[in-house]
PDB file of N, CA and C in Angstrom:
ATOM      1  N   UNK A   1      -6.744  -0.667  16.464  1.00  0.00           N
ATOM      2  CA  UNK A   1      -6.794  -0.888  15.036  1.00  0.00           C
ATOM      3  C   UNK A   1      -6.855   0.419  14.246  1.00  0.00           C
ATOM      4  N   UNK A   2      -6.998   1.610  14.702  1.00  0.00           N
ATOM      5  CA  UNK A   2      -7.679   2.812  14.381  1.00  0.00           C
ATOM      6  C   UNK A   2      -5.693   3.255  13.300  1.00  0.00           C
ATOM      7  N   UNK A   3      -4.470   2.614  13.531  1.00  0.00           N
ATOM      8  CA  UNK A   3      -3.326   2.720  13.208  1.00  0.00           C
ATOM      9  C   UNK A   3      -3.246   2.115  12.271  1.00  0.00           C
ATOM     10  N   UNK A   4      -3.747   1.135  11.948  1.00  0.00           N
ATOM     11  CA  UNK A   4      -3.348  -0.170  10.817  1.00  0.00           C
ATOM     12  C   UNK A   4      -4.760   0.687   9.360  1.00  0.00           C
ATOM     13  N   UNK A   5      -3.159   0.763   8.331  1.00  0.00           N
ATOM     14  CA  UNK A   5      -4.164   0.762   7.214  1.00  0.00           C
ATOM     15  C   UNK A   5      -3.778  -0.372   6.144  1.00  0.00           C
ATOM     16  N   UNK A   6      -4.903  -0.233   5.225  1.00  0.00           N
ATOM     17  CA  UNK A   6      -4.525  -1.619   4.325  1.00  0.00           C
ATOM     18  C   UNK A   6      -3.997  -0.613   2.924  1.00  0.00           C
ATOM     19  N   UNK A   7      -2.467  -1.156   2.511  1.00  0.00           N
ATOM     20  CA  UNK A   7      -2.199  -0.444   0.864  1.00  0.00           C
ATOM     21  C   UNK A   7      -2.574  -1.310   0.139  1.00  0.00           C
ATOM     22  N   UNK A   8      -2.755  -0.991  -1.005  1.00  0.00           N
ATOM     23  CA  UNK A   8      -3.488  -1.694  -1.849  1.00  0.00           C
ATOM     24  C   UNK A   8      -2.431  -1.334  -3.413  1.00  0.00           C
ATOM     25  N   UNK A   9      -1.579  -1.944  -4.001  1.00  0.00           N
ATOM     26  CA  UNK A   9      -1.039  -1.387  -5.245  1.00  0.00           C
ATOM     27  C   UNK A   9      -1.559  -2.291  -5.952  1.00  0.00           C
ATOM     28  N   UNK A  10      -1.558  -1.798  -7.719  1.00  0.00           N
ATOM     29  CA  UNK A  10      -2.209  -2.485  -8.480  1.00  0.00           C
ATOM     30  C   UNK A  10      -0.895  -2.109 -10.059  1.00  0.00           C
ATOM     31  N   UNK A  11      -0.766  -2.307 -10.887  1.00  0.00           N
ATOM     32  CA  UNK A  11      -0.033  -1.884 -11.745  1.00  0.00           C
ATOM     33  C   UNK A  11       0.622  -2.921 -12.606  1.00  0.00           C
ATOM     34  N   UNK A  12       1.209  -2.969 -13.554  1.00  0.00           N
ATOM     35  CA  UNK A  12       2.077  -3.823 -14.797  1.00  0.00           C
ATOM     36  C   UNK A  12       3.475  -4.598 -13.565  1.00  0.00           C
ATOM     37  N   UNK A  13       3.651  -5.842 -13.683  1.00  0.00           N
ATOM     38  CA  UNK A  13       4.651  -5.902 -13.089  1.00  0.00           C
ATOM     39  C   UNK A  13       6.389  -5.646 -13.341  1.00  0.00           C
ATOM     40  N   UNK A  14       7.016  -5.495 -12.791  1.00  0.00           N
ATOM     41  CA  UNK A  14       8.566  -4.807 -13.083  1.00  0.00           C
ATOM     42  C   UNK A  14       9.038  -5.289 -11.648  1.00  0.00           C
ATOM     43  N   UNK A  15      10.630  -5.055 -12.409  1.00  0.00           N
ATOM     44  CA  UNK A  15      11.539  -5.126 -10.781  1.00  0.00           C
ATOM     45  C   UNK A  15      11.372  -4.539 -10.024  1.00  0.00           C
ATOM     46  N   UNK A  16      11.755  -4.477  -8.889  1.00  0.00           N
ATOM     47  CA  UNK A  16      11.626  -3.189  -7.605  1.00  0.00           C
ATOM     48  C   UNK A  16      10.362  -3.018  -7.136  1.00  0.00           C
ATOM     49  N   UNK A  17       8.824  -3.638  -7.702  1.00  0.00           N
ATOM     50  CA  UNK A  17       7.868  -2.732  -6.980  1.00  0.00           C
ATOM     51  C   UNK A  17       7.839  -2.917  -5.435  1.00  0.00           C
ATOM     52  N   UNK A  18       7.864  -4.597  -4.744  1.00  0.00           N
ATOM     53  CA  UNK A  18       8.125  -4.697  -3.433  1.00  0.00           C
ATOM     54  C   UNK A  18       8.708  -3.824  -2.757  1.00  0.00           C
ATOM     55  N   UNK A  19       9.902  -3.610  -3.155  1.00  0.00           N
ATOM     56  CA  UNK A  19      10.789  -2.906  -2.450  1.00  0.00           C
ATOM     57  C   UNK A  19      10.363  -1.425  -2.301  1.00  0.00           C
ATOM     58  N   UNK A  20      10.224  -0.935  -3.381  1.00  0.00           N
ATOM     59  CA  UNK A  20      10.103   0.581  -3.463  1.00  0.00           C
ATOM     60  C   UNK A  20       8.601   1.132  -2.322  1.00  0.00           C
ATOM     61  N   UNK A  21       7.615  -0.029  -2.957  1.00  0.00           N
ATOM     62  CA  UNK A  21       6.503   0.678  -1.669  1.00  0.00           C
ATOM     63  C   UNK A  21       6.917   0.127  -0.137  1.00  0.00           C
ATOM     64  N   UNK A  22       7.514  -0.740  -0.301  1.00  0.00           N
ATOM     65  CA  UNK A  22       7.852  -1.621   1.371  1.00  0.00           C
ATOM     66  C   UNK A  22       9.336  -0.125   1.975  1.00  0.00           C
ATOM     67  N   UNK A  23       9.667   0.474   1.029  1.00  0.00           N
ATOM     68  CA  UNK A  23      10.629   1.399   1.502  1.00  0.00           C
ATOM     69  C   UNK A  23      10.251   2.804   1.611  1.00  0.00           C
ATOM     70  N   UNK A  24       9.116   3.259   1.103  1.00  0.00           N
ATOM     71  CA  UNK A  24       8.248   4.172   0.552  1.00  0.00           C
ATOM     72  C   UNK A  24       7.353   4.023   2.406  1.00  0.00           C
ATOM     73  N   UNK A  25       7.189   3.211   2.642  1.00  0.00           N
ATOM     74  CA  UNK A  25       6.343   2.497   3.946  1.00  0.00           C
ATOM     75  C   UNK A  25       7.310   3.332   4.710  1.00  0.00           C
ATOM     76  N   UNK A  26       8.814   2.601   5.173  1.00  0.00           N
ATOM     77  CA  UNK A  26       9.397   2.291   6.382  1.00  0.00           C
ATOM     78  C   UNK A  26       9.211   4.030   6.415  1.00  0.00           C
ATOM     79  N   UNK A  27       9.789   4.706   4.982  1.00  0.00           N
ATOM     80  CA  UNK A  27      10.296   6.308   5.289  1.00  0.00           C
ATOM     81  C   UNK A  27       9.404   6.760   5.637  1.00  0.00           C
ATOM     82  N   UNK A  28       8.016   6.445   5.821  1.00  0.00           N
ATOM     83  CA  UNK A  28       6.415   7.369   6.475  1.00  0.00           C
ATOM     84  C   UNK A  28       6.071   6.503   8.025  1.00  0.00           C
ATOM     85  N   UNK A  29       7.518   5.534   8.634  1.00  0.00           N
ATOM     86  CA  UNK A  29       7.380   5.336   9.789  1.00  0.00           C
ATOM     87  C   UNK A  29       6.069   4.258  10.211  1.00  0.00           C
ATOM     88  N   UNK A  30       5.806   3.372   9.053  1.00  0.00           N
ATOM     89  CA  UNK A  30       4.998   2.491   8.855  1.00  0.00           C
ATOM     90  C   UNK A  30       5.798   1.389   8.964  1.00  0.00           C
ATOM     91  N   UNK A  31       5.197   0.184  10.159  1.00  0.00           N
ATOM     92  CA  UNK A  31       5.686  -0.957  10.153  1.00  0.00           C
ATOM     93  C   UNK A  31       4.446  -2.129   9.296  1.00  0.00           C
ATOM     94  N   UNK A  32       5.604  -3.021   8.022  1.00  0.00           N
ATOM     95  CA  UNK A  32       4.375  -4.095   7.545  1.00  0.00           C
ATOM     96  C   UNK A  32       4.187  -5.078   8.481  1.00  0.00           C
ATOM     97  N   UNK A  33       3.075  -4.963   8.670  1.00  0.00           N
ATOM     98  CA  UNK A  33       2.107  -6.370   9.553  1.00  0.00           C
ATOM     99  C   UNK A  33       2.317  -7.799   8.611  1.00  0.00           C
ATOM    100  N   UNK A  34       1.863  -7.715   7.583  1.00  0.00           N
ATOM    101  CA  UNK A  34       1.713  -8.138   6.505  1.00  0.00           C
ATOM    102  C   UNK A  34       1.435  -8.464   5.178  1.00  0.00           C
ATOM    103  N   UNK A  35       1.583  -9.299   4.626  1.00  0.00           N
ATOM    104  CA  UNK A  35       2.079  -9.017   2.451  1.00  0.00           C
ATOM    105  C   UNK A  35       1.720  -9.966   2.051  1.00  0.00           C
ATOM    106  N   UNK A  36       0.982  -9.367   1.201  1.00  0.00           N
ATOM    107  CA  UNK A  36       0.825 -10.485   0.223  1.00  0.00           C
ATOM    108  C   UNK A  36       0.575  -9.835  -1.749  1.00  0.00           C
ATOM    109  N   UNK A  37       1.159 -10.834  -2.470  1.00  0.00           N
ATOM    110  CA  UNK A  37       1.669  -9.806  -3.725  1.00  0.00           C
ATOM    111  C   UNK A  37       1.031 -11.246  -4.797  1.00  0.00           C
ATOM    112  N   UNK A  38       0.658 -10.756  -5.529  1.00  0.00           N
ATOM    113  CA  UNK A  38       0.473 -11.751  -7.017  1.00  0.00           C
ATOM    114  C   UNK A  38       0.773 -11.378  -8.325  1.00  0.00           C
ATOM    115  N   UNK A  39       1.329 -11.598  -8.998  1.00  0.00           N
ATOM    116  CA  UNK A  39       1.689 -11.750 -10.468  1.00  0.00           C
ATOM    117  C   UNK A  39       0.302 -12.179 -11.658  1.00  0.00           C
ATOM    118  N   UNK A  40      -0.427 -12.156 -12.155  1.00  0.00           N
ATOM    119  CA  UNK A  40      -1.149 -12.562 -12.832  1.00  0.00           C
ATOM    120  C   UNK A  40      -1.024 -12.941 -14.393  1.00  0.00           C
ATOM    121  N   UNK A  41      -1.454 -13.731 -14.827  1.00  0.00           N
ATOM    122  CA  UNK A  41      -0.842 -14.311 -16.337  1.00  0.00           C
ATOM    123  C   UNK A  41       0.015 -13.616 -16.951  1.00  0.00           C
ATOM    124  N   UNK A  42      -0.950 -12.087 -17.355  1.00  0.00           N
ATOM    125  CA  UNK A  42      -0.935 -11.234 -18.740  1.00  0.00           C
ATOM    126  C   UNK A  42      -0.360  -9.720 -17.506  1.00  0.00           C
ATOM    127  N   UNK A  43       0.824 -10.486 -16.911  1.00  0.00           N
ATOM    128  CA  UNK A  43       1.709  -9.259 -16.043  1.00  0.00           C
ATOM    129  C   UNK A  43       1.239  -7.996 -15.274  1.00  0.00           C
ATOM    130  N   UNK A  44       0.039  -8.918 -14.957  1.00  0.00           N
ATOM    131  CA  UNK A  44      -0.753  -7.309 -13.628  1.00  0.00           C
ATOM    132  C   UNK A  44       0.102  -7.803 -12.427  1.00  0.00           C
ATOM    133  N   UNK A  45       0.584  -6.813 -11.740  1.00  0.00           N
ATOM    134  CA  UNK A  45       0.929  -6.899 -10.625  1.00  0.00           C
ATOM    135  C   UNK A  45      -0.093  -6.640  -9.482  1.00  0.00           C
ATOM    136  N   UNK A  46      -0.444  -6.908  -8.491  1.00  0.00           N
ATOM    137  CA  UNK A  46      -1.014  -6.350  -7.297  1.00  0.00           C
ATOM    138  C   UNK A  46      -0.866  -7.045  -5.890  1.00  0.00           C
ATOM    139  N   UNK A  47      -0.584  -6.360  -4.975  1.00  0.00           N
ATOM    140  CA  UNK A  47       0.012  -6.287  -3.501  1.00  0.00           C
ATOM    141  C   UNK A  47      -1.260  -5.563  -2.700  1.00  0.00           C
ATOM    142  N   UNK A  48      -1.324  -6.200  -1.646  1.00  0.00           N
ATOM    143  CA  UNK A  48      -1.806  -6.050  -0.434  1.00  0.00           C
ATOM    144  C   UNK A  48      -0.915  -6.029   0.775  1.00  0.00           C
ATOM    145  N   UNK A  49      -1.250  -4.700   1.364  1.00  0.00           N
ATOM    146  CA  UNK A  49       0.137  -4.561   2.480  1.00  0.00           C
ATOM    147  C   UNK A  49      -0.991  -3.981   4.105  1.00  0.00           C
ATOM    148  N   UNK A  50      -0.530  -4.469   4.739  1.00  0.00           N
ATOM    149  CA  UNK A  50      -1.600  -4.176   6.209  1.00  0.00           C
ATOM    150  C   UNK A  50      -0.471  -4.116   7.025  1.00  0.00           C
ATOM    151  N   UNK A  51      -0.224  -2.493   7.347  1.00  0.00           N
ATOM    152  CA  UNK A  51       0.967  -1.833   7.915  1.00  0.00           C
ATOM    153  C   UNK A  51       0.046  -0.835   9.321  1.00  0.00           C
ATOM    154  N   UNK A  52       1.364  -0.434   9.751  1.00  0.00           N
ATOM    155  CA  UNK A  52       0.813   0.136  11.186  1.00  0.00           C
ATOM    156  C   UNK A  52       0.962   1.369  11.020  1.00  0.00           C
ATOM    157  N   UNK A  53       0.577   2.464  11.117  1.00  0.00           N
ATOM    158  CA  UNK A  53       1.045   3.249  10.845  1.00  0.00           C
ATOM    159  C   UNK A  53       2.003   3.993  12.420  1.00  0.00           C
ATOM    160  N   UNK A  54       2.984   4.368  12.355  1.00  0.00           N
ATOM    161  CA  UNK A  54       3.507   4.647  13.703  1.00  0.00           C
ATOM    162  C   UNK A  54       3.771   6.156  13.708  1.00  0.00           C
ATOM    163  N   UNK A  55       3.998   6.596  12.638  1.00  0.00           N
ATOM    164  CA  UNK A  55       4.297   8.323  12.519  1.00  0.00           C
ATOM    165  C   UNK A  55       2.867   9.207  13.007  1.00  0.00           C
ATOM    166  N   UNK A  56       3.087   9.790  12.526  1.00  0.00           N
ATOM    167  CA  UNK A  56       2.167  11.027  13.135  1.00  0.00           C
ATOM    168  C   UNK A  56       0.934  11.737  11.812  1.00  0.00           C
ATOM    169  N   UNK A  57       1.724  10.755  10.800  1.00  0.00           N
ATOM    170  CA  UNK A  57       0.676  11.764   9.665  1.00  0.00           C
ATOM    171  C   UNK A  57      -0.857  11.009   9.194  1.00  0.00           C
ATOM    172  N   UNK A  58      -1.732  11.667   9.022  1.00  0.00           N
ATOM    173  CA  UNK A  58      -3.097  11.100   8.752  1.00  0.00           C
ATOM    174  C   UNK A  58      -3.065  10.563   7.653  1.00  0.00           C
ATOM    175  N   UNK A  59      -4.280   9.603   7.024  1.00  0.00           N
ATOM    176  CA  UNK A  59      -4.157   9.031   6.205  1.00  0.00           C
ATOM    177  C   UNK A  59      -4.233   9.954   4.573  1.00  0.00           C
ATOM    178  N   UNK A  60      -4.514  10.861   4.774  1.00  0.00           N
ATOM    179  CA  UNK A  60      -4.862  11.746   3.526  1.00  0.00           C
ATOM    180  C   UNK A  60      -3.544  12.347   2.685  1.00  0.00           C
ATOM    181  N   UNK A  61      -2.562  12.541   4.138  1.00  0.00           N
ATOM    182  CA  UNK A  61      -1.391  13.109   3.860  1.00  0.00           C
ATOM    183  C   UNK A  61      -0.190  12.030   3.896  1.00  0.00           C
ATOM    184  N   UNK A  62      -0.574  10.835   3.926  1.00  0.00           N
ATOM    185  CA  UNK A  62       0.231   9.333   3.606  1.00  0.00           C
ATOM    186  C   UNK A  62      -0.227   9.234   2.075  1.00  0.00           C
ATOM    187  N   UNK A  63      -1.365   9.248   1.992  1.00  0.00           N
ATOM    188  CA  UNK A  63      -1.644   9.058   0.186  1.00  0.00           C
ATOM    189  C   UNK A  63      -1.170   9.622  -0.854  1.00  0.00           C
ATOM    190  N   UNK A  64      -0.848  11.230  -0.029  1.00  0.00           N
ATOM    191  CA  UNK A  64      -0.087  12.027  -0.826  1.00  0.00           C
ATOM    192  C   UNK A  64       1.321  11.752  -1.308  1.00  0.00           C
ATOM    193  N   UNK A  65       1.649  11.302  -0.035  1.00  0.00           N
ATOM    194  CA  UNK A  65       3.271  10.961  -0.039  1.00  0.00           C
ATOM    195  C   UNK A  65       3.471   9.551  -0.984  1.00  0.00           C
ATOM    196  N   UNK A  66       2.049   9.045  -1.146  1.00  0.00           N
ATOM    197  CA  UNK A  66       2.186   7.579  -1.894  1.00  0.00           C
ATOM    198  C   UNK A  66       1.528   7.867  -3.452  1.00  0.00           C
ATOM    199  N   UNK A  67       1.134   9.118  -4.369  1.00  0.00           N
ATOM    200  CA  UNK A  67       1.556   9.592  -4.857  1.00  0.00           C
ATOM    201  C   UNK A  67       2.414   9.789  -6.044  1.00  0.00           C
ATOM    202  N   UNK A  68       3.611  10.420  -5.730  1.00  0.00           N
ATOM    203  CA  UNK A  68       5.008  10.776  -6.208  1.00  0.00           C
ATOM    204  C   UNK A  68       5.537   9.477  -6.207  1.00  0.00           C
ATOM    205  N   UNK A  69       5.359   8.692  -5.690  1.00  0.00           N
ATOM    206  CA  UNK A  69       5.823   6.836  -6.030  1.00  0.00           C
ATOM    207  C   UNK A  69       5.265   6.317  -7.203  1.00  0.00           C
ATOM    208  N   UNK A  70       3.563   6.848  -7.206  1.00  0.00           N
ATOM    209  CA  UNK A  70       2.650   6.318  -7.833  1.00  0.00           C
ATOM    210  C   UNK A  70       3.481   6.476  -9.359  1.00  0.00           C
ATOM    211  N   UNK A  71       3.399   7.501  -9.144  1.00  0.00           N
ATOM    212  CA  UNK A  71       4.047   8.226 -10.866  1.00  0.00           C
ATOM    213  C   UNK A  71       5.531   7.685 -11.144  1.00  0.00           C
ATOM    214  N   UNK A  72       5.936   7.442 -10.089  1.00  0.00           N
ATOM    215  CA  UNK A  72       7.582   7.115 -10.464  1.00  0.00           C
ATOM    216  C   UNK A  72       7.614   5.417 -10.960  1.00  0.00           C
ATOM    217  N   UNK A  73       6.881   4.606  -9.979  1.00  0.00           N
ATOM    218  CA  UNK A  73       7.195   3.377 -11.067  1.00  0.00           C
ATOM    219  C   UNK A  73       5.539   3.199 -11.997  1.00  0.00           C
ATOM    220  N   UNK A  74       4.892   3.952 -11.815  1.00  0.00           N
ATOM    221  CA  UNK A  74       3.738   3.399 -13.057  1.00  0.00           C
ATOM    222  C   UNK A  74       2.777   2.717 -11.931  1.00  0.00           C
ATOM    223  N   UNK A  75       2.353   2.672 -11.125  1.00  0.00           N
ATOM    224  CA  UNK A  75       0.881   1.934 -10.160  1.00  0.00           C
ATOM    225  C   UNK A  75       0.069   2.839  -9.874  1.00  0.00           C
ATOM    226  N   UNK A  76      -0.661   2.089  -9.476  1.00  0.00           N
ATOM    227  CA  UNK A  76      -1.825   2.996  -8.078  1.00  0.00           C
ATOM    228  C   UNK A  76      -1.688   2.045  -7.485  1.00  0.00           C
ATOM    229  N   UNK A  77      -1.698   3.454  -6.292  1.00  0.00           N
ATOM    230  CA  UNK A  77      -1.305   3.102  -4.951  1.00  0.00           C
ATOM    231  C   UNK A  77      -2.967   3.499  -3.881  1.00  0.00           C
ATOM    232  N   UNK A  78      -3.646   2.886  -3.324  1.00  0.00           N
ATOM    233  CA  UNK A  78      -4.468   3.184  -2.322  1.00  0.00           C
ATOM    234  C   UNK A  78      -4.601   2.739  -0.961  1.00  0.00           C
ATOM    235  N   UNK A  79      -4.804   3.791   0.191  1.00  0.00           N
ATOM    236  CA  UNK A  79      -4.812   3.591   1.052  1.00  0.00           C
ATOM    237  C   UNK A  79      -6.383   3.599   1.754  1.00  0.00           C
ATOM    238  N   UNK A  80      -6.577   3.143   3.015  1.00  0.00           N
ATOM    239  CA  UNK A  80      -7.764   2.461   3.656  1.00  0.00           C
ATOM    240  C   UNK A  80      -7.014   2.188   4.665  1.00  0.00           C
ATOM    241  N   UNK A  81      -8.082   2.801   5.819  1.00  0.00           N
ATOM    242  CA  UNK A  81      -7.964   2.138   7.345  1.00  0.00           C
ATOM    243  C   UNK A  81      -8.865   1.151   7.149  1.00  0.00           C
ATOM    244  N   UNK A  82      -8.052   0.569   8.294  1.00  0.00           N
ATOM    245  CA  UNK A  82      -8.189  -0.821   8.113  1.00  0.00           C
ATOM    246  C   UNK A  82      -9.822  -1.506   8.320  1.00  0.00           C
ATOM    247  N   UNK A  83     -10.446  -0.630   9.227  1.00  0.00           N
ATOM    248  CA  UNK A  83     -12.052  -0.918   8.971  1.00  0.00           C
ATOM    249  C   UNK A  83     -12.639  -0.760   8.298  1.00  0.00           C
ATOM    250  N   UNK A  84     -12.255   0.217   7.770  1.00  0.00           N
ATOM    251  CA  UNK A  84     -13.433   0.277   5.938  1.00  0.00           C
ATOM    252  C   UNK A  84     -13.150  -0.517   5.123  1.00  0.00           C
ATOM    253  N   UNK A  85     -11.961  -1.143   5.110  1.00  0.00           N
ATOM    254  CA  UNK A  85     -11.455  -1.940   4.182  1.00  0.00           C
ATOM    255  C   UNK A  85     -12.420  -3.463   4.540  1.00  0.00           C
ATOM    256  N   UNK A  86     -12.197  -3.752   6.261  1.00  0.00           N
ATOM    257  CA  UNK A  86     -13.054  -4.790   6.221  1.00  0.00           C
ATOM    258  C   UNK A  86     -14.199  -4.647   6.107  1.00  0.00           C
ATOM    259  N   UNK A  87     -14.991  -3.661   6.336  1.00  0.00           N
ATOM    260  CA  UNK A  87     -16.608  -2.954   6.292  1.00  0.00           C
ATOM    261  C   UNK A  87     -16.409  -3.264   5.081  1.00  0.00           C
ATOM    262  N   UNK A  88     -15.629  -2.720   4.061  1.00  0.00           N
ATOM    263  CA  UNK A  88     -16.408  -2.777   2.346  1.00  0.00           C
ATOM    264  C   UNK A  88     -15.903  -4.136   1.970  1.00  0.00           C
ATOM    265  N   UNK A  89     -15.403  -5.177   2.568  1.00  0.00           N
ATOM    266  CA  UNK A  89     -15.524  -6.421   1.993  1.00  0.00           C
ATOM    267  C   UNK A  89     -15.922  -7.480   2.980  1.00  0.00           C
ATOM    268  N   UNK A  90     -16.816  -7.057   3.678  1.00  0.00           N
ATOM    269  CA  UNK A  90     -17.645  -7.845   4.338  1.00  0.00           C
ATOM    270  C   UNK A  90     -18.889  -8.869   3.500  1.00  0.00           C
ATOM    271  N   UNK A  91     -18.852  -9.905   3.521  1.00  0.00           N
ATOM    272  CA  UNK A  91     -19.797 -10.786   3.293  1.00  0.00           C
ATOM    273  C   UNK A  91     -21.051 -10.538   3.817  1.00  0.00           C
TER     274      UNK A  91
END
């Protein structure tokens, strides 16, 4: 599990965001496990993505690279291995 992190985007919704972080993913050699995305009334977008990571780069220097996305369509983008993610939403 120490491979699998959870993305987390949050932002206004628009065309392309799926795509752009799900492609933003493949190019950092990240396979998605799985997705899940919601629309909310008043047009918040936010996605949950639990990907593998398969490349070689740590998580500090994946955030970076997620980033220059951030700014290009308008989100935040955050990353979390996948145990802290369940550690900090543990019941």
């Amino acid at each position: 599990m120490a491979d699998r992190i959870v993305i987390t985007v949050l932002g206004t919704d628009q065309t392309g965001m799926v795509a752009a972080v799900s492609a933003k993913a493949s190019s950092l050699n990240m396979n998605i496990i799985d997705i899940a995305q919601k629309v909310f009334e008043d047009n918040i977008f936010t996605m949950i993505m639990l990907v593998k990571n398969i490349g070689e780069k740590d998580i500090k220097s994946l955030q970076d690279e997620f980033q220059a996305l951030e700014d290009e369509i308008g989100v935040r983008i955050f990353l979390q291995h996948e145990e802290i993610f369940r550690t900090m939403h543990r019941i």
